[in-house]
PDB file of N, CA and C in Angstrom:
ATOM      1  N   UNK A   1       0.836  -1.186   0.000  1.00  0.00           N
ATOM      2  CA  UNK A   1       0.000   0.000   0.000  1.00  0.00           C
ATOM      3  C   UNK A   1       0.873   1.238   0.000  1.00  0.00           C
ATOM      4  N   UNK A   2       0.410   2.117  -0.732  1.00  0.00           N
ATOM      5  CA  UNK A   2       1.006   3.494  -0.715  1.00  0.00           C
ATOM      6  C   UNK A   2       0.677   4.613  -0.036  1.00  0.00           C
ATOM      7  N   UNK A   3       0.561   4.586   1.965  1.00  0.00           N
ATOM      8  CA  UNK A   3      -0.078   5.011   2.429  1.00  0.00           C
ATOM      9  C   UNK A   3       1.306   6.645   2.928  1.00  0.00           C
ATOM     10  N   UNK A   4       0.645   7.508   2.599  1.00  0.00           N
ATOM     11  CA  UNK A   4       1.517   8.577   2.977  1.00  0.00           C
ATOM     12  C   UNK A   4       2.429   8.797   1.900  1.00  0.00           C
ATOM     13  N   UNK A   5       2.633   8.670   0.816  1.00  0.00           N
ATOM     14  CA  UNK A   5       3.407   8.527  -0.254  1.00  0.00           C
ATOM     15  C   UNK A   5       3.024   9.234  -1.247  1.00  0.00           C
ATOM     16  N   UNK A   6       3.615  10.941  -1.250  1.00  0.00           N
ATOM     17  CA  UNK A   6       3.364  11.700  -2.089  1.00  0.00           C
ATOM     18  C   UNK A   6       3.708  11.450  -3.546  1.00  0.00           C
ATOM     19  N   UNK A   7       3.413  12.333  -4.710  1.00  0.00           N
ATOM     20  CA  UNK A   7       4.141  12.275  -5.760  1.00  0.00           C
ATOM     21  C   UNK A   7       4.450  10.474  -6.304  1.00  0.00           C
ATOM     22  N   UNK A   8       4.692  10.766  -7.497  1.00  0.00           N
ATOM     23  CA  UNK A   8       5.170   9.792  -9.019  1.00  0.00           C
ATOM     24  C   UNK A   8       6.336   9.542  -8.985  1.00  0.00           C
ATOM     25  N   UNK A   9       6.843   8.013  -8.648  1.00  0.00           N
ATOM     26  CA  UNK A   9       8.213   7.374  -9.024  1.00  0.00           C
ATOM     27  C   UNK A   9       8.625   7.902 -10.379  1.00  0.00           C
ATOM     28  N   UNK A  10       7.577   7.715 -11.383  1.00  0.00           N
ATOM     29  CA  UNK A  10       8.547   7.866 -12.399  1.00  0.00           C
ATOM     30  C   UNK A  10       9.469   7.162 -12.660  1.00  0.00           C
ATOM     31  N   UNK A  11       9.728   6.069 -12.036  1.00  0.00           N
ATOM     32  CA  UNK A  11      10.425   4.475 -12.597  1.00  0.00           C
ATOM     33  C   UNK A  11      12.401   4.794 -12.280  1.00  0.00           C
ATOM     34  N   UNK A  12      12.005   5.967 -11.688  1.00  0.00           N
ATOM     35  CA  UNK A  12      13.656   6.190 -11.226  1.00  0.00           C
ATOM     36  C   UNK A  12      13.338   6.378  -9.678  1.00  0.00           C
ATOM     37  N   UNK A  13      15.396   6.432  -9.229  1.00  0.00           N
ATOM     38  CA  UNK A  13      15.252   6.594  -7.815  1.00  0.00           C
ATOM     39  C   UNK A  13      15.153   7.812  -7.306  1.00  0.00           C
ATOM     40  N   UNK A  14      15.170   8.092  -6.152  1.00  0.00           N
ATOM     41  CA  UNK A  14      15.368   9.378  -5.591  1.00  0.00           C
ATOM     42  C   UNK A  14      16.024  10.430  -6.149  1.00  0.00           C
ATOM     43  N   UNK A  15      17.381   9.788  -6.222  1.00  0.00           N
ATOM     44  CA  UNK A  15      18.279  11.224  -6.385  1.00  0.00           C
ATOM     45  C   UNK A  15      17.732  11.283  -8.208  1.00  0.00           C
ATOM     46  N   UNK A  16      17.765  10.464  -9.019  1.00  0.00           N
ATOM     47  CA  UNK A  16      17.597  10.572 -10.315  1.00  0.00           C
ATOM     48  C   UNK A  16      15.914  11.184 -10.626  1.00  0.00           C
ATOM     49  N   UNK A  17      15.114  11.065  -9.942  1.00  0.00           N
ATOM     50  CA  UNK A  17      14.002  11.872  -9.933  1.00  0.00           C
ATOM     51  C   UNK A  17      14.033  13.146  -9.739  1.00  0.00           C
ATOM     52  N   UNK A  18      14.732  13.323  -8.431  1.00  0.00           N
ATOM     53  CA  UNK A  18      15.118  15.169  -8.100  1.00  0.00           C
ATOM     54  C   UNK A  18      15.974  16.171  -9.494  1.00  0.00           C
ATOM     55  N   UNK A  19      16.776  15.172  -9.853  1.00  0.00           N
ATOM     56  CA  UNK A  19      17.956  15.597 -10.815  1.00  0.00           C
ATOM     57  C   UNK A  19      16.534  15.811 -12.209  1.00  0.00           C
ATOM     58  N   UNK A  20      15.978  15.101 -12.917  1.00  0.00           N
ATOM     59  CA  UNK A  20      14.957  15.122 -13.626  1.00  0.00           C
ATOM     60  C   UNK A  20      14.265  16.117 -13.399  1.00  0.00           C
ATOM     61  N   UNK A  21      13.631  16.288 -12.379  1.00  0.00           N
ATOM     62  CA  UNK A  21      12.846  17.511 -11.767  1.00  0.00           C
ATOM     63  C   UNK A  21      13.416  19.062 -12.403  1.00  0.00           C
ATOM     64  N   UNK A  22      14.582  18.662 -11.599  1.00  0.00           N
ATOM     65  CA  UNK A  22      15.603  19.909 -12.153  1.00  0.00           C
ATOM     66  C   UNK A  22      15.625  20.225 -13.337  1.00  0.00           C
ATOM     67  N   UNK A  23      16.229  19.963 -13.760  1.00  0.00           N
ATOM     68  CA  UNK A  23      16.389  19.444 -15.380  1.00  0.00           C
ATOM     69  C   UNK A  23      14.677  20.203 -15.925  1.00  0.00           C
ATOM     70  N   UNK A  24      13.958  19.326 -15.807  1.00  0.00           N
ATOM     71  CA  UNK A  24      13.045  19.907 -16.336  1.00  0.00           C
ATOM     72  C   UNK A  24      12.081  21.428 -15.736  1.00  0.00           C
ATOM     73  N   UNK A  25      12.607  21.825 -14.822  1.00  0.00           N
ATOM     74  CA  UNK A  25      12.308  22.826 -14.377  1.00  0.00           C
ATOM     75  C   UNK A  25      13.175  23.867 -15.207  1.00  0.00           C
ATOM     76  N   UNK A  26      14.383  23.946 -15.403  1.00  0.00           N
ATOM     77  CA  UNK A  26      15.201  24.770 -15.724  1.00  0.00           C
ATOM     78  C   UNK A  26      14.965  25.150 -17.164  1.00  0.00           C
ATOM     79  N   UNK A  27      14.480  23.870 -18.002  1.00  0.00           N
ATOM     80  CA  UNK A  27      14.227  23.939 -19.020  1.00  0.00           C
ATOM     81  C   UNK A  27      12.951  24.506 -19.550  1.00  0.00           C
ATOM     82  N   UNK A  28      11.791  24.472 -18.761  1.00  0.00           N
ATOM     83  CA  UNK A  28      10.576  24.968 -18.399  1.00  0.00           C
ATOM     84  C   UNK A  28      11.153  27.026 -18.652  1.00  0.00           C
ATOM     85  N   UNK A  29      11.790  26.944 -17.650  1.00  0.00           N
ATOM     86  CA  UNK A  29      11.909  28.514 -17.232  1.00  0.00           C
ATOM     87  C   UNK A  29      13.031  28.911 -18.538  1.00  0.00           C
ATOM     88  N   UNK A  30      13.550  28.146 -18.911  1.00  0.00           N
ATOM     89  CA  UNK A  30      14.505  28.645 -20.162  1.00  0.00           C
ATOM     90  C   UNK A  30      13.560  29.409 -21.592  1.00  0.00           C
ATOM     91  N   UNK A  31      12.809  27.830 -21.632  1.00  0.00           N
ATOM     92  CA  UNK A  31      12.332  28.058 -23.013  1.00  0.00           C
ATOM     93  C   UNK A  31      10.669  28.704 -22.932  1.00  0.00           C
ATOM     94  N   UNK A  32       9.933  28.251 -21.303  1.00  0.00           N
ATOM     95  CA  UNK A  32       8.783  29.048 -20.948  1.00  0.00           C
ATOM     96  C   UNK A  32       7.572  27.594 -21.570  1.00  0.00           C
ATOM     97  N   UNK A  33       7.720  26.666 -22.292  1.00  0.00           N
ATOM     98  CA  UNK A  33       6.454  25.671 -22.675  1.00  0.00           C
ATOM     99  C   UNK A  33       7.660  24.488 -23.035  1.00  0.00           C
ATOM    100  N   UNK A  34       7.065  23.376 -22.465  1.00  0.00           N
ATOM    101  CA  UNK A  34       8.166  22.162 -23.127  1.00  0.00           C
ATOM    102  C   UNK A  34       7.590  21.136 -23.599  1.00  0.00           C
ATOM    103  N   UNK A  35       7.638  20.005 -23.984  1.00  0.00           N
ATOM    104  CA  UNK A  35       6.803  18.902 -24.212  1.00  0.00           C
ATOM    105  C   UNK A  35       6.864  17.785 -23.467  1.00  0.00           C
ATOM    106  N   UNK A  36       6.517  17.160 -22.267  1.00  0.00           N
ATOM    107  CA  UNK A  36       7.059  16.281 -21.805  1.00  0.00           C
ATOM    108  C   UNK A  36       5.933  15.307 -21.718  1.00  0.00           C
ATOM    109  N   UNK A  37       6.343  14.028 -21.256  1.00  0.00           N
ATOM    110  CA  UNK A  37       5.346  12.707 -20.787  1.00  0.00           C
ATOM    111  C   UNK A  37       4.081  13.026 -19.559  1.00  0.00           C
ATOM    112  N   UNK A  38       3.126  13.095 -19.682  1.00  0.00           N
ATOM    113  CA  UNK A  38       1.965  13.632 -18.518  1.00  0.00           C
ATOM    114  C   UNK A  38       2.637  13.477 -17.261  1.00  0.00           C
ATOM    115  N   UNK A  39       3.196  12.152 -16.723  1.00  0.00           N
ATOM    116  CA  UNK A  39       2.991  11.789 -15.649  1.00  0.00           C
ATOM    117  C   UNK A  39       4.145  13.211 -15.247  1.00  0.00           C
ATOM    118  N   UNK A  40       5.020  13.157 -15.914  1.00  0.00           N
ATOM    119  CA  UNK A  40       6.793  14.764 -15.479  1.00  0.00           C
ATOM    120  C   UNK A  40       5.813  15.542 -15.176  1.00  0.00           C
ATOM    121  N   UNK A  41       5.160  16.091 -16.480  1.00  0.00           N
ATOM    122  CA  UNK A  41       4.353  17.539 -16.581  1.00  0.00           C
ATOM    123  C   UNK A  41       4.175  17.855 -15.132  1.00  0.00           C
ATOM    124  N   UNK A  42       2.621  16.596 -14.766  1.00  0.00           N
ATOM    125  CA  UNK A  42       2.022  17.002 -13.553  1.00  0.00           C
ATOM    126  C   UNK A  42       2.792  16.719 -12.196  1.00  0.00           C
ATOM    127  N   UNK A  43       4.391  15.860 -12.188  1.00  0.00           N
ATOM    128  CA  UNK A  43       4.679  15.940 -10.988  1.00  0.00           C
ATOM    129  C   UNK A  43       6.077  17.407 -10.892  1.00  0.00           C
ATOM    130  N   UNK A  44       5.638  18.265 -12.211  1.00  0.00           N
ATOM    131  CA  UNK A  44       6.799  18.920 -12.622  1.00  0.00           C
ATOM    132  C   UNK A  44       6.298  20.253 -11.861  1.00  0.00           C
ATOM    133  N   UNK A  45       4.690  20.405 -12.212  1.00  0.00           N
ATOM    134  CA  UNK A  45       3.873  21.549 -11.873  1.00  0.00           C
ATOM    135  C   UNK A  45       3.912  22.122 -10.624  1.00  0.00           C
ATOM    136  N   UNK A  46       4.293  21.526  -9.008  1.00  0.00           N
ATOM    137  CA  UNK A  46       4.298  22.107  -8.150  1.00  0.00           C
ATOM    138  C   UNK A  46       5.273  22.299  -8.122  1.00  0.00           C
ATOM    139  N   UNK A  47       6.209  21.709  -8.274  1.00  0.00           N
ATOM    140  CA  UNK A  47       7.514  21.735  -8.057  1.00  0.00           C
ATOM    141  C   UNK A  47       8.178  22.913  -8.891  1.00  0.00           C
ATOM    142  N   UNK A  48       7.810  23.774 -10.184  1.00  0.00           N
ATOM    143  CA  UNK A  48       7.753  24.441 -10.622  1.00  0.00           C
ATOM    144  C   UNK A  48       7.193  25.987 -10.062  1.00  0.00           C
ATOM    145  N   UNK A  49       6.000  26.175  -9.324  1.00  0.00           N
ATOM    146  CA  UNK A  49       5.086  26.902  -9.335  1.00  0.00           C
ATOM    147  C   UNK A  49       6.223  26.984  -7.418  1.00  0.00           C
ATOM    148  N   UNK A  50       6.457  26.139  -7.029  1.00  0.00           N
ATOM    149  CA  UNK A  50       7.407  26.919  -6.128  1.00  0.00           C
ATOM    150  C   UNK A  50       8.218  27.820  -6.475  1.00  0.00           C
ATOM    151  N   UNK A  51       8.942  27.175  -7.054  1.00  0.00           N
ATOM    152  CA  UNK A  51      10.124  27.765  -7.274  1.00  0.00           C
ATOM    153  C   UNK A  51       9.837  29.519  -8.076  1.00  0.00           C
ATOM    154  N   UNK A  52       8.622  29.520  -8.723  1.00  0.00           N
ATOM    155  CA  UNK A  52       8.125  30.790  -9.234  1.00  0.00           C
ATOM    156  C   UNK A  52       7.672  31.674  -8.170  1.00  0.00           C
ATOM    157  N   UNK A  53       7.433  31.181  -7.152  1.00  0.00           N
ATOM    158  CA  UNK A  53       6.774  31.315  -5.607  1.00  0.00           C
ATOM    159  C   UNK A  53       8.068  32.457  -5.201  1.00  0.00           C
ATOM    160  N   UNK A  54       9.191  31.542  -5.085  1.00  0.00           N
ATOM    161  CA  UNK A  54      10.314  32.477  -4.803  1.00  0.00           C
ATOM    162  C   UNK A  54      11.003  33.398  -5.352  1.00  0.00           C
ATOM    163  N   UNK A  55      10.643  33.457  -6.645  1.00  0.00           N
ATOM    164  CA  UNK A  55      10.738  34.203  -7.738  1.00  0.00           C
ATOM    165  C   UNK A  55       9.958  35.653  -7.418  1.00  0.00           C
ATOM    166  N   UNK A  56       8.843  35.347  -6.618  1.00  0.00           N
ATOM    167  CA  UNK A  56       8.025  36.475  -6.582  1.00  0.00           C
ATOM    168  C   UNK A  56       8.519  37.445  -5.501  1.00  0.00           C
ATOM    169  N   UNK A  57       9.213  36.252  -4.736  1.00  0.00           N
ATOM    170  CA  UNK A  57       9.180  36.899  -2.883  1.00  0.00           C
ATOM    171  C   UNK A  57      10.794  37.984  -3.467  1.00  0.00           C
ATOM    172  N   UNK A  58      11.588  37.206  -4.084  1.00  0.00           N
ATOM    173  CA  UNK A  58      12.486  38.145  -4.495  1.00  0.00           C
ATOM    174  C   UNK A  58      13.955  38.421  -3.484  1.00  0.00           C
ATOM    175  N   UNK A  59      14.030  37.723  -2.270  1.00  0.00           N
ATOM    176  CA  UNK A  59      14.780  38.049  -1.579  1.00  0.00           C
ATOM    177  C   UNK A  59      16.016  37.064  -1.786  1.00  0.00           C
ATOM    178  N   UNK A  60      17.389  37.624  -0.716  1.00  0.00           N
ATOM    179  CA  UNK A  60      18.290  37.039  -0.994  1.00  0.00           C
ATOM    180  C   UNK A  60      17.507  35.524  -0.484  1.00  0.00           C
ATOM    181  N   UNK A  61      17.435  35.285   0.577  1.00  0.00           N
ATOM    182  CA  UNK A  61      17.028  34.155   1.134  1.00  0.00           C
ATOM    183  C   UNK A  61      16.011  33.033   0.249  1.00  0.00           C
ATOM    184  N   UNK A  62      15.178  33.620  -0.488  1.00  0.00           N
ATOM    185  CA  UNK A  62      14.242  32.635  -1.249  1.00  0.00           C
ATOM    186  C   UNK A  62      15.306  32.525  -2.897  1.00  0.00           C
ATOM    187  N   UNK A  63      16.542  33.700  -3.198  1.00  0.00           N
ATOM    188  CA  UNK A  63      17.086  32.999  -4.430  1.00  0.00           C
ATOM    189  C   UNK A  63      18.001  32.062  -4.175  1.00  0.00           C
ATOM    190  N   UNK A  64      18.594  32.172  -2.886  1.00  0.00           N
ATOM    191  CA  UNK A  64      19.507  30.846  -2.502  1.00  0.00           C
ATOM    192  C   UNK A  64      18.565  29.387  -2.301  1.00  0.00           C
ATOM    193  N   UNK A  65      17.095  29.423  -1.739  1.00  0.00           N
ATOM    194  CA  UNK A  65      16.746  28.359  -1.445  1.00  0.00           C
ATOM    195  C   UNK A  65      16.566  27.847  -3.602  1.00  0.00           C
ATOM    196  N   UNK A  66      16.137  28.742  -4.248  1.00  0.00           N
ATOM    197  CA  UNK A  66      15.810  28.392  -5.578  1.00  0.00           C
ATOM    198  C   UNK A  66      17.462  27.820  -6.504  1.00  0.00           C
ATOM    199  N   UNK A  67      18.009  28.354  -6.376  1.00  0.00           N
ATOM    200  CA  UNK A  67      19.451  28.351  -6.315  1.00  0.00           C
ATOM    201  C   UNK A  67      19.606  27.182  -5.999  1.00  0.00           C
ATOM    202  N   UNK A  68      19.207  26.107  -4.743  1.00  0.00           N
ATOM    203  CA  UNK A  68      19.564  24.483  -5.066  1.00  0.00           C
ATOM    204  C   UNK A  68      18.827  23.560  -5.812  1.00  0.00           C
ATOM    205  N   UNK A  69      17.915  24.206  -6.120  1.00  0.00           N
ATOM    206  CA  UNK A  69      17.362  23.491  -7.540  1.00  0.00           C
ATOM    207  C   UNK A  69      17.330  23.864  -8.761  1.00  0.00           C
ATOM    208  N   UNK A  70      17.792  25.576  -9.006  1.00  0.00           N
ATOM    209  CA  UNK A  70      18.594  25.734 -10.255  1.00  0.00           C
ATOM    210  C   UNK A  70      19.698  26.176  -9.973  1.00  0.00           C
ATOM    211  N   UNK A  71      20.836  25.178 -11.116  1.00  0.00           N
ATOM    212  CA  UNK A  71      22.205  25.731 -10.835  1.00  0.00           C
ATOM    213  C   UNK A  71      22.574  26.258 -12.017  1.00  0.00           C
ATOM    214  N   UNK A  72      21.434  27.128 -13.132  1.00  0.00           N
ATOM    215  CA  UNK A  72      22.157  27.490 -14.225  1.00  0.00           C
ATOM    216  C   UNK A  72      21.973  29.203 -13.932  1.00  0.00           C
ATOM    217  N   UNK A  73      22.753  29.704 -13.206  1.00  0.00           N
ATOM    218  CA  UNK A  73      22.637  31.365 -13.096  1.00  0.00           C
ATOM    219  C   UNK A  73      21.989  31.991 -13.966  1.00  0.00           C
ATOM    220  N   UNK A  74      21.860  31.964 -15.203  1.00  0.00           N
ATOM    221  CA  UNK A  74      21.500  32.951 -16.159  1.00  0.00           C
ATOM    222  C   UNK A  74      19.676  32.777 -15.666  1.00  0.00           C
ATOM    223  N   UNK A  75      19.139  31.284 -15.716  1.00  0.00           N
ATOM    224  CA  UNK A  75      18.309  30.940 -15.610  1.00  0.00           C
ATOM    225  C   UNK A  75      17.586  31.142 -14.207  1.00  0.00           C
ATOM    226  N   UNK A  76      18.347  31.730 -13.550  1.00  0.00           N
ATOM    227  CA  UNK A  76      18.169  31.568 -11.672  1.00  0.00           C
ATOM    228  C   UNK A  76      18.049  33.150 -11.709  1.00  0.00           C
ATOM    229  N   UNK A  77      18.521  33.946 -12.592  1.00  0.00           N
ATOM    230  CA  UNK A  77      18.116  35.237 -13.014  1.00  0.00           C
ATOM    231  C   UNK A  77      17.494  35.716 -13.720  1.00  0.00           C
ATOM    232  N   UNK A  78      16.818  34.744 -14.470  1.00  0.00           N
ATOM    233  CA  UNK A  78      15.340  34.991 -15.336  1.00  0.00           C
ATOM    234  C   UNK A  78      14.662  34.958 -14.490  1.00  0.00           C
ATOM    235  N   UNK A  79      14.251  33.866 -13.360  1.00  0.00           N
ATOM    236  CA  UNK A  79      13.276  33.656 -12.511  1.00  0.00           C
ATOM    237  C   UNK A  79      12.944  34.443 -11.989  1.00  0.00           C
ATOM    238  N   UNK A  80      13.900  35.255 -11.564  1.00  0.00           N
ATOM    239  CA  UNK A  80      14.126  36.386 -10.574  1.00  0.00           C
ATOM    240  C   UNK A  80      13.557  37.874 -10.901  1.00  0.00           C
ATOM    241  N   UNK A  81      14.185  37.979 -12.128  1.00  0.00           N
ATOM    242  CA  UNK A  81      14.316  39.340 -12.766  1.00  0.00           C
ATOM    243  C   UNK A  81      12.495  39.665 -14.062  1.00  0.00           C
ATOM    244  N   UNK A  82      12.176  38.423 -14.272  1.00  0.00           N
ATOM    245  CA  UNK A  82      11.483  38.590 -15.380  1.00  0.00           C
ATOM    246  C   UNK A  82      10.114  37.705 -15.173  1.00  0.00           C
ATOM    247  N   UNK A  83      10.099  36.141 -14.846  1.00  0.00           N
ATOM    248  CA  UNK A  83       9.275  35.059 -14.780  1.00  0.00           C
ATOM    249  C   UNK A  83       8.168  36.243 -12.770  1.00  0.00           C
ATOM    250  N   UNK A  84       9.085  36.112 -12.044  1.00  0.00           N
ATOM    251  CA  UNK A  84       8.639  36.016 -11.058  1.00  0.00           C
ATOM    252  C   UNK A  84       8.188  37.609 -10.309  1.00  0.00           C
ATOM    253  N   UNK A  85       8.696  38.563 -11.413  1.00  0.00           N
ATOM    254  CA  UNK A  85       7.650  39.885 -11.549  1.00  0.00           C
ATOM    255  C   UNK A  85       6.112  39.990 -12.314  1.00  0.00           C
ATOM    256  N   UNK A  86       6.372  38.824 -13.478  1.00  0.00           N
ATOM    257  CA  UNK A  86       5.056  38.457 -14.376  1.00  0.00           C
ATOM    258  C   UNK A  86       3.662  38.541 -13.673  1.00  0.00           C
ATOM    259  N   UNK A  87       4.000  37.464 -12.442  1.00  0.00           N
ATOM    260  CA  UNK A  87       3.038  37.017 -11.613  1.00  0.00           C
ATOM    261  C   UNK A  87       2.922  37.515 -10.192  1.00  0.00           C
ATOM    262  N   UNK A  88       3.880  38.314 -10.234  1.00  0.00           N
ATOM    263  CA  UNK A  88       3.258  39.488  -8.708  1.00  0.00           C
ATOM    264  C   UNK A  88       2.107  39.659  -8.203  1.00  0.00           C
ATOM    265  N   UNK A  89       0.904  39.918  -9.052  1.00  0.00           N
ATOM    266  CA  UNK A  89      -0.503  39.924  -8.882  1.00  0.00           C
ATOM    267  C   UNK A  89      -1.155  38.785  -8.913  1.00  0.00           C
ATOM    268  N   UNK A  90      -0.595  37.561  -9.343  1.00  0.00           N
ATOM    269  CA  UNK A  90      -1.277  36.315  -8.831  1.00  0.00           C
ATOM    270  C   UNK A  90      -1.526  35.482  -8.002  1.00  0.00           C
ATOM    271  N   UNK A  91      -2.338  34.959  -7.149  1.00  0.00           N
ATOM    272  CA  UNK A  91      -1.748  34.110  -6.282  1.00  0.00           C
ATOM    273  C   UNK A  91      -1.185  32.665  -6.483  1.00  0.00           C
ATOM    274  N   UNK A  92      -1.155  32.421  -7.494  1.00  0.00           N
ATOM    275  CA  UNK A  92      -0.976  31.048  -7.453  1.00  0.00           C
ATOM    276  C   UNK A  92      -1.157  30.365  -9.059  1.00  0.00           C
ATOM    277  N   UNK A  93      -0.799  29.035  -9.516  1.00  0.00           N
ATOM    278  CA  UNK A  93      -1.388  28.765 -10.791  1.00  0.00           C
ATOM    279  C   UNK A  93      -0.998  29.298 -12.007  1.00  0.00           C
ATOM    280  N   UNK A  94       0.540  28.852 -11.912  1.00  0.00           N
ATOM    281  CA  UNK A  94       1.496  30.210 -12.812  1.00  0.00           C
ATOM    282  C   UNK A  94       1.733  28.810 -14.059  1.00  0.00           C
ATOM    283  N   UNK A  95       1.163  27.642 -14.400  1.00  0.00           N
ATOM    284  CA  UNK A  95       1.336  26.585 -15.413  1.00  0.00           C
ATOM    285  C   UNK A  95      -0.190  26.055 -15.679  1.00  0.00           C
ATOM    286  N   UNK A  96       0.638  25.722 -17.066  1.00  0.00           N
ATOM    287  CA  UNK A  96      -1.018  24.868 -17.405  1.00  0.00           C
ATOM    288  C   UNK A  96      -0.419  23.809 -18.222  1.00  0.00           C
ATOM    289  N   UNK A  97      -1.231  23.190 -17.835  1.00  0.00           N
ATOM    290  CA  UNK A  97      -0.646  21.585 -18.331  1.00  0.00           C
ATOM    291  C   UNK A  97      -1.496  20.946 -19.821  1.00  0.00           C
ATOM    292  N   UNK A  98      -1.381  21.183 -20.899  1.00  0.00           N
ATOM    293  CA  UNK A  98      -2.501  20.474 -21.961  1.00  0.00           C
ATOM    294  C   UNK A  98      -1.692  18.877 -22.242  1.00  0.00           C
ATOM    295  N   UNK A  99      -2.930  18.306 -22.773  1.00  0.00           N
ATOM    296  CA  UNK A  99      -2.371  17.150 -23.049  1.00  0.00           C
ATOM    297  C   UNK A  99      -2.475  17.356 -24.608  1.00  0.00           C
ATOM    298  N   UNK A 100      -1.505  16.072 -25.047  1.00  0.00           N
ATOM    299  CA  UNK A 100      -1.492  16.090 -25.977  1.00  0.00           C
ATOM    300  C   UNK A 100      -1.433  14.721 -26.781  1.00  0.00           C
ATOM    301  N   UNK A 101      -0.928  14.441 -28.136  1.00  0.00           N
ATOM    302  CA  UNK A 101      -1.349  12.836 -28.604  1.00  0.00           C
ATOM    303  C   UNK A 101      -0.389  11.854 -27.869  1.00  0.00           C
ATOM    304  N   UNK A 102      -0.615  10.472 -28.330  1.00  0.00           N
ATOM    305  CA  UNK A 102       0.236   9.598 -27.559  1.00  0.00           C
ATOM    306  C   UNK A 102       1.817   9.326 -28.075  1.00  0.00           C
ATOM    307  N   UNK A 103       3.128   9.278 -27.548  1.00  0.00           N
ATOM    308  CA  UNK A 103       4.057   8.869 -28.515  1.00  0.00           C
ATOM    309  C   UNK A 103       4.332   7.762 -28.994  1.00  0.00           C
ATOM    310  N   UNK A 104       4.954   8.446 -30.655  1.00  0.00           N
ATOM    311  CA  UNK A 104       4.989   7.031 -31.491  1.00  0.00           C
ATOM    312  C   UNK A 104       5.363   6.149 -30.845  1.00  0.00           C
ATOM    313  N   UNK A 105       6.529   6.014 -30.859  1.00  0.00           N
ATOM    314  CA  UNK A 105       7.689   4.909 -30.533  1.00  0.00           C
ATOM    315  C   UNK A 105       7.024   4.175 -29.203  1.00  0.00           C
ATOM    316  N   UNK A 106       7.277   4.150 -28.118  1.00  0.00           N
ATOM    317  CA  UNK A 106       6.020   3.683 -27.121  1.00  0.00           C
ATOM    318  C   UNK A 106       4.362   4.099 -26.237  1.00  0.00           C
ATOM    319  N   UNK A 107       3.970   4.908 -27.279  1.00  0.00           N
ATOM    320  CA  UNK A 107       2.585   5.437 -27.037  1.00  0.00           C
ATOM    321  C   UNK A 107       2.538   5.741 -25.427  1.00  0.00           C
ATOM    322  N   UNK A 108       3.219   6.512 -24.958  1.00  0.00           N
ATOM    323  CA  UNK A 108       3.053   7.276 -23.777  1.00  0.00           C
ATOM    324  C   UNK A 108       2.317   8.640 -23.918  1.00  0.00           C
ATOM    325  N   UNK A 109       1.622   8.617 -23.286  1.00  0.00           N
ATOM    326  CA  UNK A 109       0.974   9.970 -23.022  1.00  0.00           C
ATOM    327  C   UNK A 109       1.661  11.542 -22.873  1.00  0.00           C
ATOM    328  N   UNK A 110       1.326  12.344 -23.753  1.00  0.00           N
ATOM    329  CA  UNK A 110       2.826  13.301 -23.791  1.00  0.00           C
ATOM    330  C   UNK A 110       1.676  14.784 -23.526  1.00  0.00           C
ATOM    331  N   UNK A 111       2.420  15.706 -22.765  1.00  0.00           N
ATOM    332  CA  UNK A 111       1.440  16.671 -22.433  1.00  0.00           C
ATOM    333  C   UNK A 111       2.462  18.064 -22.657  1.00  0.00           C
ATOM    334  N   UNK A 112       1.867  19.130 -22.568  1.00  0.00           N
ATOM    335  CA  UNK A 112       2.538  20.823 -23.185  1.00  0.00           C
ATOM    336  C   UNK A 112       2.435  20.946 -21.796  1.00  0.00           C
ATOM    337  N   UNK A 113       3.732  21.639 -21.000  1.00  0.00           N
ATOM    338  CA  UNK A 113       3.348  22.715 -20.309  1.00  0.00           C
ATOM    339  C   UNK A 113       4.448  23.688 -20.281  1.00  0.00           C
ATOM    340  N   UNK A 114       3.436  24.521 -19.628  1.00  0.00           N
ATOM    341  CA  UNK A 114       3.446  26.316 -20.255  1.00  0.00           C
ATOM    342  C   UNK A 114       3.152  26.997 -19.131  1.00  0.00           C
ATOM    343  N   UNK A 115       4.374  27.949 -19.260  1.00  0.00           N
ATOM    344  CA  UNK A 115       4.071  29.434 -18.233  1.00  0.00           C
ATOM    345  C   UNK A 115       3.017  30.113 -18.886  1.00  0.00           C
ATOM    346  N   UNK A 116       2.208  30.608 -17.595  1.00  0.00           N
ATOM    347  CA  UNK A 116       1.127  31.179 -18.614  1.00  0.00           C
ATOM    348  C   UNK A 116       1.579  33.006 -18.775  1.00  0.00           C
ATOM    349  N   UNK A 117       0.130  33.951 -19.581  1.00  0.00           N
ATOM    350  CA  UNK A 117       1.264  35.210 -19.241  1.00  0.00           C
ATOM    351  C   UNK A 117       0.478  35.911 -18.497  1.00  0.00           C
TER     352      UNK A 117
END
C-alpha cells in the first residue's frame, strides 16, 4: 500500500528523480512551454510553481533556497528578474498543463506545459 506517499516514481530513484525535476524545471523557465510525458508535466507543476513562488518573494534568502534546484545562473536570473515579476498579482497557478497525442515509438501519453502570461 502506498499510504503517505506523495508524488510519481517515475520508474527512477530518488536522487535521479530530483535531478529530472531539475532538469526539467530549468528547461521549463529557459524556453517558458516544453513537451514532456503527462505523468513529469504534472509531478513537474508544483515543483515548478514553487520555485516561481520564490521568484516572486524576491529576496536574498528565497534565491539561494531556488538556487539548489537551479544551478544554471543565467536561468536563476530569469526567474528572478522577469518570470517572477510576471506574476506578482497572482496568487498562485502560474502553469497549465494540456495534453497532448500519444508517442509514437512507445505510445506514452505526452502533455505541453506552459508558463502562462
Amino acid at each position: 500500500m502506498r499510504h503517505r506517499q506523495k508524488g510519481r516514481a517515475l520508474s527512477r530513484t530518488r536522487s535521479h528523480r530530483k535531478a529530472t525535476l531539475r532538469n526539467l524545471a530549468t528547461a521549463l523557465f529557459r524556453h517558458e512551454r516544453i513537451e514532456t510525458t503527462t505523468a513529469k508535466a504534472k509531478e513537474l507543476r508544483p515543483y515548478a510553481e514553487r520555485l516561481i513562488t520564490f521568484g516572486k518573494r524576491g529576496d536574498l534568502h528565497a534565491r539561494r533556497l531556488a538556487g539548489r534546484a537551479i544551478s544554471d545562473r543565467e536561468i536563476l536570473g530569469k526567474l528572478f528578474d522577469e518570470i517572477g515579476p510576471r506574476f506578482i498579482d497572482r496568487p498562485g497557478g502560474y502553469t497549465r498543463v494540456l495534453k497532448l497525442r500519444n508517442r509514437k515509438g512507445d505510445a506514452a501519453e505526452m502533455a505541453l506545459i506552459e508558463l502562462l502570461d
